[in-house]
N, C-alpha and C. Protein backbone atom coordinates (compact mmCIF):
# COMPACT_ATOMS: atom_id res chain seq x y z
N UNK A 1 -24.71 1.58 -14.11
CA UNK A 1 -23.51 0.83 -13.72
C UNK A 1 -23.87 -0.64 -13.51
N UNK A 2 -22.69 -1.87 -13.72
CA UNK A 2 -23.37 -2.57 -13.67
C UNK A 2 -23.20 -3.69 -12.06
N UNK A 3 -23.98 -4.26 -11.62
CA UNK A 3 -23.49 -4.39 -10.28
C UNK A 3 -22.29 -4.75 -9.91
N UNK A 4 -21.35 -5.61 -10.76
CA UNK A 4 -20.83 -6.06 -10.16
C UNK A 4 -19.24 -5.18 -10.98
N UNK A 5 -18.38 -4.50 -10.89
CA UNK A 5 -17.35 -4.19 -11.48
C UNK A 5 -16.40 -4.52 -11.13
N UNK A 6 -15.20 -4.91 -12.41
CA UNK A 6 -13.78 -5.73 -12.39
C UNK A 6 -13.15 -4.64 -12.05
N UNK A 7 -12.31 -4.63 -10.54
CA UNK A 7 -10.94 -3.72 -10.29
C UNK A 7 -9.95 -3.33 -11.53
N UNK A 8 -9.81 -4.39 -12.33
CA UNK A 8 -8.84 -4.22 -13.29
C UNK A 8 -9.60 -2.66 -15.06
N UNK A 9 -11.25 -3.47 -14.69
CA UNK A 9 -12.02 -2.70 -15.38
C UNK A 9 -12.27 -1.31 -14.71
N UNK A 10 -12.04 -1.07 -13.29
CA UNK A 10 -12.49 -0.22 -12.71
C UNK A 10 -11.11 1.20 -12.91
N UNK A 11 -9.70 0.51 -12.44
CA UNK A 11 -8.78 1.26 -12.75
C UNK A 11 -8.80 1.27 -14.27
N UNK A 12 -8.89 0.27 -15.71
CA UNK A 12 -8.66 1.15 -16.82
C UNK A 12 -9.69 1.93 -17.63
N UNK A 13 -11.07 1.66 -17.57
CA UNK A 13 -11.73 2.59 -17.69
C UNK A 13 -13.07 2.97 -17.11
N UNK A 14 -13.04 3.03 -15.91
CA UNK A 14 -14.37 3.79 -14.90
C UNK A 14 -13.46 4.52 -14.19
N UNK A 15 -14.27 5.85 -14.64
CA UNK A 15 -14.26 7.18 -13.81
C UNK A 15 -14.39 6.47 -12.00
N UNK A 16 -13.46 6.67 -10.97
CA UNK A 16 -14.04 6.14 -9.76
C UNK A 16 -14.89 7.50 -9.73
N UNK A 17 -14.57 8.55 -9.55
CA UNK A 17 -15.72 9.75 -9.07
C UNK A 17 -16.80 9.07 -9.48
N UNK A 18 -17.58 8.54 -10.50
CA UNK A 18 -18.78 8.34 -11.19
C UNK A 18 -19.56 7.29 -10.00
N UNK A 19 -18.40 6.67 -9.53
CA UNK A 19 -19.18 5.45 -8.30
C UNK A 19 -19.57 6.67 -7.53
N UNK A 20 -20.31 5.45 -6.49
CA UNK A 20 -20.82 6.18 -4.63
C UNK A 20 -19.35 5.63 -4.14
N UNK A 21 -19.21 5.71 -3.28
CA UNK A 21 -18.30 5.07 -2.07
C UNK A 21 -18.85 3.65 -1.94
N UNK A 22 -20.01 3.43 -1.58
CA UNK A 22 -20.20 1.94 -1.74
C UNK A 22 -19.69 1.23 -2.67
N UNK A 23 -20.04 1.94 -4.14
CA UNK A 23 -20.04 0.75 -5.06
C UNK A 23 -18.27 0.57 -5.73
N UNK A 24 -17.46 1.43 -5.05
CA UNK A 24 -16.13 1.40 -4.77
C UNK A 24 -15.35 -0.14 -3.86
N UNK A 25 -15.92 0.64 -2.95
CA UNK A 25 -15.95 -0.37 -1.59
C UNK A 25 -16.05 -2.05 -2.12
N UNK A 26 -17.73 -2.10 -2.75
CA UNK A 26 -17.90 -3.09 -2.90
C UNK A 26 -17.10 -4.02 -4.29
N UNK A 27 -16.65 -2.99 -5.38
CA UNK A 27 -15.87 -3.13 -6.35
C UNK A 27 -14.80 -4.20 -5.89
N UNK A 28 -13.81 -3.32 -4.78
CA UNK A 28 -12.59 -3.50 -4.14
C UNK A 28 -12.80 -5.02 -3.81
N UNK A 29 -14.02 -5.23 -2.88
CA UNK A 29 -14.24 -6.29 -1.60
C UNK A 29 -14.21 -7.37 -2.74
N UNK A 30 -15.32 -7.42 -3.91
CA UNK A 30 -15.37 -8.69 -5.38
C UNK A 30 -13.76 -9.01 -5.83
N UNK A 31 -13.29 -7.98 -5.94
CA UNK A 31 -11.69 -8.23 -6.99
C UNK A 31 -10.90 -9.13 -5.69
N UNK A 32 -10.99 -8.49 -4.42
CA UNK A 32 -9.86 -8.86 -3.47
C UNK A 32 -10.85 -10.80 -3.11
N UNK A 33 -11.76 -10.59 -2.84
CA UNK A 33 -12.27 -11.67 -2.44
C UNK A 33 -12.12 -13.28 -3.44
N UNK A 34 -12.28 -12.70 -5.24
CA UNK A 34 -12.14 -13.68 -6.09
C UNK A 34 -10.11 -14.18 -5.97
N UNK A 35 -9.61 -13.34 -6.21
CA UNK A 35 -8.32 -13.37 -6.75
C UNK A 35 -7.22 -13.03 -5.29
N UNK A 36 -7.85 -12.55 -4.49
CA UNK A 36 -6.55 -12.27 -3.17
C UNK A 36 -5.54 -11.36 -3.47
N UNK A 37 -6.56 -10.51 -4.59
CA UNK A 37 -5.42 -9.42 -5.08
C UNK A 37 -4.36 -10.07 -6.25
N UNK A 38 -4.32 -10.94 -6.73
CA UNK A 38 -3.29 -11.62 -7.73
C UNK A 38 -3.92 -11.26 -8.63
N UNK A 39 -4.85 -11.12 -8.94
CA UNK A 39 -5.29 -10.91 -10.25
C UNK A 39 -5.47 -9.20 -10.87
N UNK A 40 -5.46 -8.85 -9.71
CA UNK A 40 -5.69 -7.34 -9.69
C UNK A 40 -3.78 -6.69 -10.37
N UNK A 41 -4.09 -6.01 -11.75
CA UNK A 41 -2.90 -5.54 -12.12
C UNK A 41 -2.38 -4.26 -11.82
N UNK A 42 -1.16 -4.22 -10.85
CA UNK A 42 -0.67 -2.95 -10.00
C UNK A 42 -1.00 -1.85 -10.78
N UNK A 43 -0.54 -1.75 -12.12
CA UNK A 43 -0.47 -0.40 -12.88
C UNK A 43 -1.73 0.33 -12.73
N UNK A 44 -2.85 -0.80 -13.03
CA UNK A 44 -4.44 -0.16 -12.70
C UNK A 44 -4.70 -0.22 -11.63
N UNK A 45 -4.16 -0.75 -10.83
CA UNK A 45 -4.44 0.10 -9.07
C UNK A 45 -4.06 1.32 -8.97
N UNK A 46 -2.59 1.18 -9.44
CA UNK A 46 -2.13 2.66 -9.19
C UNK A 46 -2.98 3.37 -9.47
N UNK A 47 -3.42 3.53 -11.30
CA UNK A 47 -4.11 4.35 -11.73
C UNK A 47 -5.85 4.62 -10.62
N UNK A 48 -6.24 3.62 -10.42
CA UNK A 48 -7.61 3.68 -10.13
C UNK A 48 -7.44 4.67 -8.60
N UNK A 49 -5.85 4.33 -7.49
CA UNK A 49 -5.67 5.36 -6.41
C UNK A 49 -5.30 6.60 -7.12
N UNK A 50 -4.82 7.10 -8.21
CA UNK A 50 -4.39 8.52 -8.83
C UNK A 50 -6.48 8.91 -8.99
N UNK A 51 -6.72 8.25 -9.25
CA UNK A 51 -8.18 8.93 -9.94
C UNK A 51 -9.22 8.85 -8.95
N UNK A 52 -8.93 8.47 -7.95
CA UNK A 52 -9.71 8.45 -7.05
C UNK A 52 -9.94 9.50 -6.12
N UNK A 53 -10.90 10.39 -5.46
CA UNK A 53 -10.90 11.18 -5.17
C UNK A 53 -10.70 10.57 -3.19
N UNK A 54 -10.05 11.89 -2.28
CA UNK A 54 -9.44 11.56 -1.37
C UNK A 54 -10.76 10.66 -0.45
N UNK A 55 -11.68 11.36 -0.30
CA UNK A 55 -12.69 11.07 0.55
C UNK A 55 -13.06 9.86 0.18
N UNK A 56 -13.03 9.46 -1.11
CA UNK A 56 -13.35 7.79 -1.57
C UNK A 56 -12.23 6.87 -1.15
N UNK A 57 -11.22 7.59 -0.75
CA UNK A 57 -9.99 6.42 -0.76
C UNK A 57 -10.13 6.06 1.21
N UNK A 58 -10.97 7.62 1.69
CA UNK A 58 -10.65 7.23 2.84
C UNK A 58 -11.96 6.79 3.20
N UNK A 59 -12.92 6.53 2.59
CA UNK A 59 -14.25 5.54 2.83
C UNK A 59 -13.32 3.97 2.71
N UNK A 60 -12.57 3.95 1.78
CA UNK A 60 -11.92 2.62 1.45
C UNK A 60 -11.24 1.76 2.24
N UNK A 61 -10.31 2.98 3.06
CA UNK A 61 -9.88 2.79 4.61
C UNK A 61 -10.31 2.86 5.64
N UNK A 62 -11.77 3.02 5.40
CA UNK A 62 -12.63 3.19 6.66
C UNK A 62 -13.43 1.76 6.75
N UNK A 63 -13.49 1.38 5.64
CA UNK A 63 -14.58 -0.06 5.57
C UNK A 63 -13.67 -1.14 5.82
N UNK A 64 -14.35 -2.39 5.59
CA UNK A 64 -14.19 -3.73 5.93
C UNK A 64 -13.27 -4.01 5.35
N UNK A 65 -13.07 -3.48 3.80
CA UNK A 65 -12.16 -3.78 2.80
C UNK A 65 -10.58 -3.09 2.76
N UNK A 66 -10.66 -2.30 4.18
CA UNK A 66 -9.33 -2.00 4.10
C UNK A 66 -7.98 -3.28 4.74
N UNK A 67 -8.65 -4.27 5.13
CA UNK A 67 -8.04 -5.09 5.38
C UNK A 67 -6.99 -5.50 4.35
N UNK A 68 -8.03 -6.64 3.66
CA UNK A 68 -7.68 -7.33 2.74
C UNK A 68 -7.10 -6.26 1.46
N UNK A 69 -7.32 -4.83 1.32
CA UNK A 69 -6.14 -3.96 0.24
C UNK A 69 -4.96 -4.23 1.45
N UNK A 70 -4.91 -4.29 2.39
CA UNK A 70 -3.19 -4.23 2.95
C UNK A 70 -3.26 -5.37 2.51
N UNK A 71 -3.65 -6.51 2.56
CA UNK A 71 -3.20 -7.74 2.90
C UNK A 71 -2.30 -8.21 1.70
N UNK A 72 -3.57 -7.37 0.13
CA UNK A 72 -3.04 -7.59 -1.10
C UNK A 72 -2.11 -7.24 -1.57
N UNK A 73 -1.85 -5.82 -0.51
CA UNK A 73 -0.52 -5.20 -0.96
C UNK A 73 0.93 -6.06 -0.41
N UNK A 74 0.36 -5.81 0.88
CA UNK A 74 1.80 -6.43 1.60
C UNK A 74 2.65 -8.07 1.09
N UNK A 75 1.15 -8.55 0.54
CA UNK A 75 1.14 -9.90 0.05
C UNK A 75 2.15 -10.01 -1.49
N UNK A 76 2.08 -9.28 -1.94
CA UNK A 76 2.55 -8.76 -3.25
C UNK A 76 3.93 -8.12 -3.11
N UNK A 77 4.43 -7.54 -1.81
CA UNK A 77 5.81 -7.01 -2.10
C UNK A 77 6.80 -7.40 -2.31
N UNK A 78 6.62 -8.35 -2.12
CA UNK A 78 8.22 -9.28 -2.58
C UNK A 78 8.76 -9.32 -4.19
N UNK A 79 7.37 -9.58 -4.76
CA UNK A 79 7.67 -9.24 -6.20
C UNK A 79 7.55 -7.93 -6.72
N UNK A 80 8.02 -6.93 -5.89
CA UNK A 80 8.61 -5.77 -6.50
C UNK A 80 9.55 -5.54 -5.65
N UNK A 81 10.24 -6.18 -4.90
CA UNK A 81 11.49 -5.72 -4.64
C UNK A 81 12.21 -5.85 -5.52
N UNK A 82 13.59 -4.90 -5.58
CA UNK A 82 14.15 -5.06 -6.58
C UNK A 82 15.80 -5.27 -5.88
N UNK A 83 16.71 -6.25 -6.65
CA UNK A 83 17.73 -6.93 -5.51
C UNK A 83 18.81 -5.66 -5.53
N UNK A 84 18.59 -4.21 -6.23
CA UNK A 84 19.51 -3.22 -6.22
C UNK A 84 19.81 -2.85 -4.99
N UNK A 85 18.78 -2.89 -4.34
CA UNK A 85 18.93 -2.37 -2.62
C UNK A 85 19.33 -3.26 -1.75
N UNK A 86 19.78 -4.68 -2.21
CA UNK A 86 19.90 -6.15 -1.63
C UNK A 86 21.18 -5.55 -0.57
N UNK A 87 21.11 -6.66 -0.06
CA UNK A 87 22.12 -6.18 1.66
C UNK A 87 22.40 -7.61 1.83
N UNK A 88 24.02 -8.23 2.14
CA UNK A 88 24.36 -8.88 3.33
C UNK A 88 23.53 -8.77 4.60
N UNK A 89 23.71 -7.56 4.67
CA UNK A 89 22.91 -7.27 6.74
C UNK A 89 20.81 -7.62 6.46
N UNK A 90 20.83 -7.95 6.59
CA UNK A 90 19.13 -7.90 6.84
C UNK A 90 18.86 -6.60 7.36
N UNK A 91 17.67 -6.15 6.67
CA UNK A 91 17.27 -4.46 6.96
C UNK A 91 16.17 -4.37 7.18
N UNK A 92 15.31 -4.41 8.27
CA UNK A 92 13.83 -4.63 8.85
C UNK A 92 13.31 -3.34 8.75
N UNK A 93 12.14 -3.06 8.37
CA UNK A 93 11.35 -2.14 8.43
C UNK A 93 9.88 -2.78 8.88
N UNK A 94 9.79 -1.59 10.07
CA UNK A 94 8.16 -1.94 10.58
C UNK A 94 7.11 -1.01 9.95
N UNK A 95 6.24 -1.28 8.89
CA UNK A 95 4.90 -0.23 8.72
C UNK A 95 3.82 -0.38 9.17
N UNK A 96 3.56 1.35 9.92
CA UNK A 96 2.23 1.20 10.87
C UNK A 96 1.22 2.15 9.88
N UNK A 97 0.84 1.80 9.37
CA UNK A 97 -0.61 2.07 8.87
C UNK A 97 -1.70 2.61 9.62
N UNK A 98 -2.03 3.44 10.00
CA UNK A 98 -2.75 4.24 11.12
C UNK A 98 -3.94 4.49 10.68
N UNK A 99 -4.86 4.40 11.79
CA UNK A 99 -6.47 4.64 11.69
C UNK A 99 -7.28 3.46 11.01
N UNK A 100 -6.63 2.02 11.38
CA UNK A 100 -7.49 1.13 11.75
C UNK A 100 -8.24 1.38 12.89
N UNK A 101 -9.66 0.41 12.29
CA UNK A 101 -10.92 0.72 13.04
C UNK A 101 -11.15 0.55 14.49
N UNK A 102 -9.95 -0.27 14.74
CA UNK A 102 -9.52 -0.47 16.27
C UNK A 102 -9.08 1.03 17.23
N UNK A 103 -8.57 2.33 16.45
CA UNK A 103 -7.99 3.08 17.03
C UNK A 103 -6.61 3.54 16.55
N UNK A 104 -6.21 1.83 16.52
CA UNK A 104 -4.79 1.68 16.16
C UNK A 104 -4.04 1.79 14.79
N UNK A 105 -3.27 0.67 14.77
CA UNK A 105 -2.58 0.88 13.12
C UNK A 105 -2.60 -0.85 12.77
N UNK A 106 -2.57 -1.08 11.25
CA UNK A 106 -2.35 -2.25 11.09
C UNK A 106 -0.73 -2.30 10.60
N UNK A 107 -0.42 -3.04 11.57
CA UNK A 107 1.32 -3.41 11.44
C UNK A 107 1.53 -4.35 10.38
N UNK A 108 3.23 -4.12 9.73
CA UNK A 108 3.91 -5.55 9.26
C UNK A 108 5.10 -4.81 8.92
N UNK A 109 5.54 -6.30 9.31
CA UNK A 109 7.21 -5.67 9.20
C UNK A 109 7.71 -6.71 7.67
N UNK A 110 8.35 -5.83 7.11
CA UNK A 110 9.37 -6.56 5.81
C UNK A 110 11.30 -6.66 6.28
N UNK A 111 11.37 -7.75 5.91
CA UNK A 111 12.60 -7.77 6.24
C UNK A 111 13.38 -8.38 4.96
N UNK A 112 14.61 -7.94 4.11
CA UNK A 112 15.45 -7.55 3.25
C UNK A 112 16.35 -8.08 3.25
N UNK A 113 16.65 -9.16 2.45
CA UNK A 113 18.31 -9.52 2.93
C UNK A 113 18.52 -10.35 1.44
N UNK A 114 19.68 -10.39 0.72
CA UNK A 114 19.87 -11.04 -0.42
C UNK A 114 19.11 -10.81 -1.37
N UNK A 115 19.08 -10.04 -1.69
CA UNK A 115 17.68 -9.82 -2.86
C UNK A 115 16.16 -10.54 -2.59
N UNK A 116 16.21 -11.22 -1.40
CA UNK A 116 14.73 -11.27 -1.25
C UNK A 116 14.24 -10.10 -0.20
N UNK A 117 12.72 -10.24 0.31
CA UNK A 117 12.23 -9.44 0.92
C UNK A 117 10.73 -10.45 1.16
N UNK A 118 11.03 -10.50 3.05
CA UNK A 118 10.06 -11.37 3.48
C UNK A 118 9.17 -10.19 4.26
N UNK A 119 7.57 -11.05 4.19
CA UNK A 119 6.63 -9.90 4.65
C UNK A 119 6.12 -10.22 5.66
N UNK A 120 5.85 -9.50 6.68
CA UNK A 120 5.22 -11.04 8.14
C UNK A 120 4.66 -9.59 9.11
N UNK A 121 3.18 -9.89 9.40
CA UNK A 121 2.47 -9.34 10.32
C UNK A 121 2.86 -9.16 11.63
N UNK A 122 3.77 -9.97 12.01
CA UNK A 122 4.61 -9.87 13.65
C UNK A 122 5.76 -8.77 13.28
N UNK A 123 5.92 -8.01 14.42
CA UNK A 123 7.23 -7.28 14.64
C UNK A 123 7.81 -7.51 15.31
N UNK A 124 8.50 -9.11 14.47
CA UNK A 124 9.35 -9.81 15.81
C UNK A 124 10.66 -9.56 15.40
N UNK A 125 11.62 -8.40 14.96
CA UNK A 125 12.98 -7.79 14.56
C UNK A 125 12.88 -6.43 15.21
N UNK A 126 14.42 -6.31 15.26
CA UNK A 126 14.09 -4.84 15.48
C UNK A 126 14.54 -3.96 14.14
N UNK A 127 13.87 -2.92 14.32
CA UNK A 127 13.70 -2.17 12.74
C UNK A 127 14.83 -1.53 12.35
N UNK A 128 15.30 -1.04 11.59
CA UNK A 128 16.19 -0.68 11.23
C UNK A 128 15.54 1.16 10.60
N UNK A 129 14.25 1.04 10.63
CA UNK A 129 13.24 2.33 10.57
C UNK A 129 12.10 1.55 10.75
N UNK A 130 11.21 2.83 10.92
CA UNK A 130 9.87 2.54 11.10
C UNK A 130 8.97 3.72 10.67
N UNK A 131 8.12 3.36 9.63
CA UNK A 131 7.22 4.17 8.88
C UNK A 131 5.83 4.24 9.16
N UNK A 132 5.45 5.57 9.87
CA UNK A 132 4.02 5.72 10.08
C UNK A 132 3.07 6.50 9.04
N UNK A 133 1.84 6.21 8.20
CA UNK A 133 1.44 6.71 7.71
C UNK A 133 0.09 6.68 8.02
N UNK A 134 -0.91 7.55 7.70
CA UNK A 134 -2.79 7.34 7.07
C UNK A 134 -2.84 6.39 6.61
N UNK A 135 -3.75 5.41 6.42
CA UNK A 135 -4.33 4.54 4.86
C UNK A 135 -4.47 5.24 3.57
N UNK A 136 -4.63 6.32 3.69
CA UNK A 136 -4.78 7.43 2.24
C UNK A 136 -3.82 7.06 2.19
N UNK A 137 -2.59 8.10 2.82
CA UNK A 137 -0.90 8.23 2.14
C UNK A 137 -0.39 6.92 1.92
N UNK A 138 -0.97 5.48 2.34
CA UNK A 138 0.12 4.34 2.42
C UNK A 138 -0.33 4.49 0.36
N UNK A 139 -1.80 4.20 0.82
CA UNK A 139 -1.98 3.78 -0.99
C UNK A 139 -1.09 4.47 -1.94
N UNK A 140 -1.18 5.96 -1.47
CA UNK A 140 -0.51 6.81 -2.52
C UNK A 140 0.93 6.46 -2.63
N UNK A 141 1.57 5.90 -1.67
CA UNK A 141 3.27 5.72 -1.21
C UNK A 141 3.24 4.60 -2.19
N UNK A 142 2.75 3.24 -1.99
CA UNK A 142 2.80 1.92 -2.57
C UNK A 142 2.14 2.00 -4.00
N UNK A 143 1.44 3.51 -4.49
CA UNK A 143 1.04 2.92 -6.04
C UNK A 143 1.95 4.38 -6.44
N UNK A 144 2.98 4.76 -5.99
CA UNK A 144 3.82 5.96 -6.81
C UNK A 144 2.91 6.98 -6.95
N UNK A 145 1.83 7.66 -6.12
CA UNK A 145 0.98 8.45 -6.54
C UNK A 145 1.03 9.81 -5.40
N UNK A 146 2.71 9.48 -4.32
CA UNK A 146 2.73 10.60 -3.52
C UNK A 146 4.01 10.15 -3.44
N UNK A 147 5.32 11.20 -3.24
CA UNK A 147 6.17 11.14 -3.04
C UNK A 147 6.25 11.12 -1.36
N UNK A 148 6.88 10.42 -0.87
CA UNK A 148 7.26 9.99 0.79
C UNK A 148 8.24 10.65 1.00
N UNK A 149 9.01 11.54 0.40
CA UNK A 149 9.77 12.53 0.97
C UNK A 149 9.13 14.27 1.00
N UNK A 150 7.94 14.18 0.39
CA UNK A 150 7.08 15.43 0.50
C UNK A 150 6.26 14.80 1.78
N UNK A 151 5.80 13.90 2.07
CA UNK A 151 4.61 13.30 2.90
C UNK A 151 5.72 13.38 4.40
N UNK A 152 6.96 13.45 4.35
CA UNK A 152 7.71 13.22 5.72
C UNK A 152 7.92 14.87 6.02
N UNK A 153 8.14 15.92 4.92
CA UNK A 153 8.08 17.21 5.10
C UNK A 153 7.16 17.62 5.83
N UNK A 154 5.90 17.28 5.11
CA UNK A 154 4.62 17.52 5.43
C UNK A 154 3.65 16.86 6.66
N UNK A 155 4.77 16.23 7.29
CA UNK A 155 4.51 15.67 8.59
C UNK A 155 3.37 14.77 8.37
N UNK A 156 2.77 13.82 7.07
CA UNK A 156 2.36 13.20 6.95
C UNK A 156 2.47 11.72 6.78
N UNK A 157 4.41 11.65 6.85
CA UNK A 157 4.56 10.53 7.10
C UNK A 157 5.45 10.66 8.22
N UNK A 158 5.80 9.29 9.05
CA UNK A 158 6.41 9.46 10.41
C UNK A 158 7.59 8.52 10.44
N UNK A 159 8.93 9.01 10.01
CA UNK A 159 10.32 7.99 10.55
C UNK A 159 10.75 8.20 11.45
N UNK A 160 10.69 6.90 12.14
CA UNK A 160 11.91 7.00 13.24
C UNK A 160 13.00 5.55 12.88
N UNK A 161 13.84 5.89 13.24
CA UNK A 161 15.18 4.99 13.16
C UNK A 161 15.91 6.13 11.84
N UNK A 162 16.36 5.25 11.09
CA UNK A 162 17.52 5.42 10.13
C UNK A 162 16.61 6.55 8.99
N UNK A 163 16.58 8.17 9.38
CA UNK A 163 16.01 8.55 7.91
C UNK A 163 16.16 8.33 6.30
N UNK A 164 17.82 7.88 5.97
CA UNK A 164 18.65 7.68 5.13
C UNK A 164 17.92 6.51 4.55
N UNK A 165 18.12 5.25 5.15
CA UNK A 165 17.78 4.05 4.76
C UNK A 165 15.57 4.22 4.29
N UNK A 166 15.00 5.16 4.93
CA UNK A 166 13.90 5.19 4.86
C UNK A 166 13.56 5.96 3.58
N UNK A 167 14.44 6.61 2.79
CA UNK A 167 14.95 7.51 1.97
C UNK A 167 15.19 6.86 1.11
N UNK A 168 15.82 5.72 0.86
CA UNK A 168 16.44 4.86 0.17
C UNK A 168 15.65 3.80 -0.17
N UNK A 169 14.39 3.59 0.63
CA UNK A 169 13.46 2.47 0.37
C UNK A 169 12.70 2.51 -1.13
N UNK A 170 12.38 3.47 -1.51
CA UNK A 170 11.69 3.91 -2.69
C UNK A 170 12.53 3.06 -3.84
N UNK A 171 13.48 3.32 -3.74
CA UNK A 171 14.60 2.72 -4.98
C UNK A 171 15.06 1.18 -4.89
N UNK A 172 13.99 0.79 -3.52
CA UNK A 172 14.60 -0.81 -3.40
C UNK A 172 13.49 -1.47 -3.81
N UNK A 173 12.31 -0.50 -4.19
CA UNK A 173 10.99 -1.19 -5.32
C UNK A 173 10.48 -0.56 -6.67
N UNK A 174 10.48 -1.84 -7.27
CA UNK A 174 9.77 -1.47 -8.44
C UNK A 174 8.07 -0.69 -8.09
N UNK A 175 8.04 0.53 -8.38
CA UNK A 175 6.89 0.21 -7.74
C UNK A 175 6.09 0.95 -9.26
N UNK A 176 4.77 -0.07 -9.38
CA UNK A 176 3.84 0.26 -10.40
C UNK A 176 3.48 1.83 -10.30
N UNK A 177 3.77 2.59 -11.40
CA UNK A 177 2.40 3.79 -11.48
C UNK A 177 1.32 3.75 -12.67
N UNK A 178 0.89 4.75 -12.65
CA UNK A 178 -0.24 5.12 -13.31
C UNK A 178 -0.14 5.16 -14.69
């Protein structure tokens, strides 16, 4: 392998099983660190979280580099909202991302109004829902690689406020798959 591998090379053709967890990790940390995630193309994320085996995704969320994948993600949602779900009312959603290394969760709230969709680390609105997940399930939720209405069955994801509207979120993004 060669030391240093392109995310974009990594989702379209490296086996992730074939890595360690490190050289995953460290894959992730090069792509996010050069480009801030802009350069990294969703479809081969998706793909590279479909092919990834669970325990590698949750080394992924266990390391340093799970930061900066939220950061890339959250950083990025605006350009997949899609203005079908657009609202007069502003529609806040808080996501807690659970089992940061703190204990806790890493928060951010998106808030919806006119066909845009602003992204901001404070949860200074009140939500209109609020979505708790793993770092595994968020990846799988945000690259189309787990349905969030099997993951809320399965008590793997957590709404409170509006189930309907939390139901309805899926269809207010484009969201890349595999």
């Amino acid at each position: 392998m060669p030391e240093k591998i392109d995310v974009n090379e990594l989702g379209r053709s490296v086996d992730p099983k074939s890595l360690s967890d490190e050289q995953l990790v460290d894959a992730l940390r090069d792509g996010l660190a050069q480009g801030g995630g802009k350069d990294i193309d969703p479809s081969l994320f998706a793909r590279l979280v479909k092919s990834t085996g669970k325990g590698q995704l949750e080394a992924v969320m266990s390391s340093d580099v799970r930061r900066p994948v939220l950061d890339a993600i959250f950083g990025r949602m605006a350009e997949f909202y899609s203005s079908k779900g657009s609202s007069a009312k502003r529609q806040v959603v808080h996501w807690h991302v659970t089992g940061a290394s703190s204990g806790g969760s890493d928060d951010f709230q998106t808030a919806m109004q006119h066909g845009t969709c602003e992204v901001s680390e404070q949860l200074s609105e009140e939500p209109r829902t609020e979505l708790s997940m793993d770092g595994v399930q968020f990846l799988k939720v945000v690259t189309n690689n787990a349905s969030p209405v099997t993951l809320f069955m399965t008590r793997k994801l957590k709404v409170q406020g509006d189930v309907g509207f939390a139901t309805a979120l899926q269809k207010m993004f484009t969201i890349p798959s595999a």
